[in-house]
Protein backbone atom coordinates (compact mmCIF):
# COMPACT_ATOMS: atom_id res chain seq x y z
CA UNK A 1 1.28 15.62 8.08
CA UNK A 2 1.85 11.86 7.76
CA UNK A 3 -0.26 10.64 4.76
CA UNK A 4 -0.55 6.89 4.29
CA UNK A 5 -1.69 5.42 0.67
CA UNK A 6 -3.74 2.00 1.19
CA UNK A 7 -4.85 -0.17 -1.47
CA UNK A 8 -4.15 -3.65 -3.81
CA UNK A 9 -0.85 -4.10 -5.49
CA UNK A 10 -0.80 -1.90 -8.73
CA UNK A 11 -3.52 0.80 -7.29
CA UNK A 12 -0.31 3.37 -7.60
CA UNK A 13 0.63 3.79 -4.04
CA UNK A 14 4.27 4.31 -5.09
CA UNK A 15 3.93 6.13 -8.66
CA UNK A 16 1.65 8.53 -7.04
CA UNK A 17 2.90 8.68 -3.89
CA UNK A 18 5.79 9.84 -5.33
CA UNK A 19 4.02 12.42 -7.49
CA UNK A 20 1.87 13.44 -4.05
CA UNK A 21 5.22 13.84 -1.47
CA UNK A 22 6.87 16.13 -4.82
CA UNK A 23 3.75 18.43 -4.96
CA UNK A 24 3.59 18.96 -0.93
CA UNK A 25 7.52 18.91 -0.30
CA UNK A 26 8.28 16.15 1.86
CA UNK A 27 9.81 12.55 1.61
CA UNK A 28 8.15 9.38 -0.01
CA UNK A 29 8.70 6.33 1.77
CA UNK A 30 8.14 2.99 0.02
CA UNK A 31 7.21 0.41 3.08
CA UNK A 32 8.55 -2.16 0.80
CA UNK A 33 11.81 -0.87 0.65
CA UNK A 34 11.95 0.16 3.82
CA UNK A 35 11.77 -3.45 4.32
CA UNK A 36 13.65 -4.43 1.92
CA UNK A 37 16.81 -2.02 3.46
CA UNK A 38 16.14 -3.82 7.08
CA UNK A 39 16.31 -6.86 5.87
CA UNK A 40 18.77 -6.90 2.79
CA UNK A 41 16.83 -9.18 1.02
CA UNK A 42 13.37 -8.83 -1.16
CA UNK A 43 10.31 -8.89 -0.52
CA UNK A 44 10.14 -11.84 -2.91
CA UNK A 45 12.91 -13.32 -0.81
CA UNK A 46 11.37 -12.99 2.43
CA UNK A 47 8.29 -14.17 1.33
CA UNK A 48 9.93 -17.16 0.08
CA UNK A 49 12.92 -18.11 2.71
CA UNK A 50 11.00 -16.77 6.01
CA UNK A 51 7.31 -16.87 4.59
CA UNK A 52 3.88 -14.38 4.32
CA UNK A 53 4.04 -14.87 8.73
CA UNK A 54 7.39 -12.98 9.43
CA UNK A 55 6.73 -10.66 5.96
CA UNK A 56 3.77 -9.37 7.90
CA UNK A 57 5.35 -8.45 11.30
CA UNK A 58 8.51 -6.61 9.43
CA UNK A 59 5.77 -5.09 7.40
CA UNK A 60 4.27 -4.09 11.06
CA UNK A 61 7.08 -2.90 12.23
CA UNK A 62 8.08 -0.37 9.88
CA UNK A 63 4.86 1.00 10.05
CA UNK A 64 4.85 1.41 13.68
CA UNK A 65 8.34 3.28 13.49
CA UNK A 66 7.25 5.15 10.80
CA UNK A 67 3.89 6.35 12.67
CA UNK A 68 6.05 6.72 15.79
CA UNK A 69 8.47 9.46 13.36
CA UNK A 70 8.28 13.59 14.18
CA UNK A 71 8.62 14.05 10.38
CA UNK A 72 5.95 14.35 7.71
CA UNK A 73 5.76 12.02 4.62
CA UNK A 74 3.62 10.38 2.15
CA UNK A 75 4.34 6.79 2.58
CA UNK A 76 2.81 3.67 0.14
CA UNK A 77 1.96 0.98 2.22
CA UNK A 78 2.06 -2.48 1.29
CA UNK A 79 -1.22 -3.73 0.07
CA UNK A 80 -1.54 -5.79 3.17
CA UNK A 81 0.13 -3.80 6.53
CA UNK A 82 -3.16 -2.03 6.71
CA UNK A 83 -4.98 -5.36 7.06
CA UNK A 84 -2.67 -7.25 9.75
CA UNK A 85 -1.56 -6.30 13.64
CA UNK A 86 -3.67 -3.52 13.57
CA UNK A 87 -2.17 -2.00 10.71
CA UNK A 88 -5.23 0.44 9.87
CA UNK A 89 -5.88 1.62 13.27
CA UNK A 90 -1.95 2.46 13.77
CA UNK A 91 -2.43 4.41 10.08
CA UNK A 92 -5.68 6.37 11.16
CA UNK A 93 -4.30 7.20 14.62
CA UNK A 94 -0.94 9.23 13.52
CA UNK A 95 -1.81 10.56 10.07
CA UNK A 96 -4.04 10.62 7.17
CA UNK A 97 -5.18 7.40 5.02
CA UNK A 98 -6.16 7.40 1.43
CA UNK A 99 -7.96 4.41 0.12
CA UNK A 100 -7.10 4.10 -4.01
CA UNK A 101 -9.72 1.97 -5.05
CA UNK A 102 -8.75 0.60 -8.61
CA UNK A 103 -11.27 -1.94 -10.36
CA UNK A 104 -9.52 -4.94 -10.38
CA UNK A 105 -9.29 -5.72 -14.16
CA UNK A 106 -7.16 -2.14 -14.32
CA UNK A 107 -4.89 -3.41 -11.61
CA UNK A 108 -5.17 -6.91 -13.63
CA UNK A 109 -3.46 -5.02 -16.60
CA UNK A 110 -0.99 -2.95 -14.46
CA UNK A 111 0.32 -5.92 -13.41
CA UNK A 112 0.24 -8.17 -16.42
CA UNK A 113 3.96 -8.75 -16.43
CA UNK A 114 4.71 -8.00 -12.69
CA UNK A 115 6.96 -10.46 -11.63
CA UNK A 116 7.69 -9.13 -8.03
CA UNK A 117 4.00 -9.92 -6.43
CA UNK A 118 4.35 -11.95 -3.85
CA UNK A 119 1.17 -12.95 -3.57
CA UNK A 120 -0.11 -13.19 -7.32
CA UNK A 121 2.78 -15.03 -8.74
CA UNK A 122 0.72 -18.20 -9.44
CA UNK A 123 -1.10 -19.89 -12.36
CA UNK A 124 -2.36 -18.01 -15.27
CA UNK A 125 -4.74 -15.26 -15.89
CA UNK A 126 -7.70 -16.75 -14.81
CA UNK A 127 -5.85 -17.50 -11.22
CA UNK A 128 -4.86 -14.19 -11.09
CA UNK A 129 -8.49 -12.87 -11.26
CA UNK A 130 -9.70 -14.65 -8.84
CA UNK A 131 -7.20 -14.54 -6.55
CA UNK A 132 -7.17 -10.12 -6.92
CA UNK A 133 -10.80 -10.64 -6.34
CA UNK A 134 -10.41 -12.55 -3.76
CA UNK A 135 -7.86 -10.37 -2.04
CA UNK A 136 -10.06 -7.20 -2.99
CA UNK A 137 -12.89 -9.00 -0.83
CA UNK A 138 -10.80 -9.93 2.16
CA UNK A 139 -9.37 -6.27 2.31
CA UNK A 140 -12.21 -4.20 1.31
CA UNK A 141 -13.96 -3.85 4.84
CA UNK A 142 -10.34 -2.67 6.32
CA UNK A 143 -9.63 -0.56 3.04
CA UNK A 144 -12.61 1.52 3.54
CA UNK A 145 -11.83 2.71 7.06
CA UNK A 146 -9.43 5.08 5.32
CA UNK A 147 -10.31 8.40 5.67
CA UNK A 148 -10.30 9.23 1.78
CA UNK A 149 -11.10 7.14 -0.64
CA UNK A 150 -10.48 8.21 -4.16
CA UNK A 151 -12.16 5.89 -7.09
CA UNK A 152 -9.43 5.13 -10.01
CA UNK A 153 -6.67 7.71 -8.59
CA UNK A 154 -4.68 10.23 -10.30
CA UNK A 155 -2.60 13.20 -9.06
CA UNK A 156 -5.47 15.73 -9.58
CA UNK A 157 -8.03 13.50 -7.63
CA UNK A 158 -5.63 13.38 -4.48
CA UNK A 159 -4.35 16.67 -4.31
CA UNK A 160 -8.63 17.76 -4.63
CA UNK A 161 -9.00 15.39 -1.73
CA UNK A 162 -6.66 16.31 0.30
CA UNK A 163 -7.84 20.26 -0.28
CA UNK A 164 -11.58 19.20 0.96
CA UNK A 165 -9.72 17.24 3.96
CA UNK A 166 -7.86 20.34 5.08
């Protein structure tokens, strides 16, 4: 089974998505360094030399070939391929998607000393709230096609999830 995590920067689509692919025996895959590999650059660097644009359609790409794969895997999307070229209905159509829906002030401290967020390296705290929230209102009507969405994630409440799924 393919299993795609959705959700904001910090929601822990790679920390648990690594914990999730351990428990069911089969490959993570980190879109971002997926990207990162094709490219041989950052994402920081890509956003920066080639801009957000030509992020997005690597970031569509790899998803495609991943969906397109014969193998299984847990992969953690970037917060924003489900949201661009069709991203979510690519996800929904070849696997399984799992919305983790973290309250923004909790992703707000996850990523308090981030540095490697594209999109939320500007301007001070204040900025950064607003801009999370803005992002969290853009996204949230694509987030919540997923077919599970699990309210302030752990291991436990994904492996329960995916138990009523099955």
């Amino acid at each position: 089974m393919k299993i795609f995590l959705i959700g904001l920067s910090g929601a822990g689509k790679t920390t648990l998505g690594k914990l999730l692919a351990d428990e069911l025996h089969v490959p993570f895959v980190d879109m971002d360094w997926e990207i990162e590999k094709k490219e041989n650059k950052s994402v920081g660097e890509i956003f920066s030399h080639e801009g957000e644009d030509h992020f997005r359609r690597l970031e569509s790409e790899v998803l495609r070939d991943w969906a397109g794969a014969q193998q299984d895997f847990v992969m953690g999307t970037g917060g924003g391929a489900p949201c661009f070229h069709n991203g979510m209905e690519v996800i929904n159509q070849s696997g399984l998607s799992i919305f983790l829906d973290v309250p923004v002030d909790e992703l707000l401290l996850r990523l308090a000393s981030a540095t490697d967020r594209p999109l939320l390296n500007a301007g001070d705290e204040r900025d950064r709230q607003n801009k999370m929230n803005a992002l969290r209102a853009a996204r949230l009507p694509i987030y919540t096609k997923a077919h599970i969405i699990v309210e302030n994630p752990s291991l436990e409440k994904l492996l329960s999830a995916l138990r009523l799924k099955m």
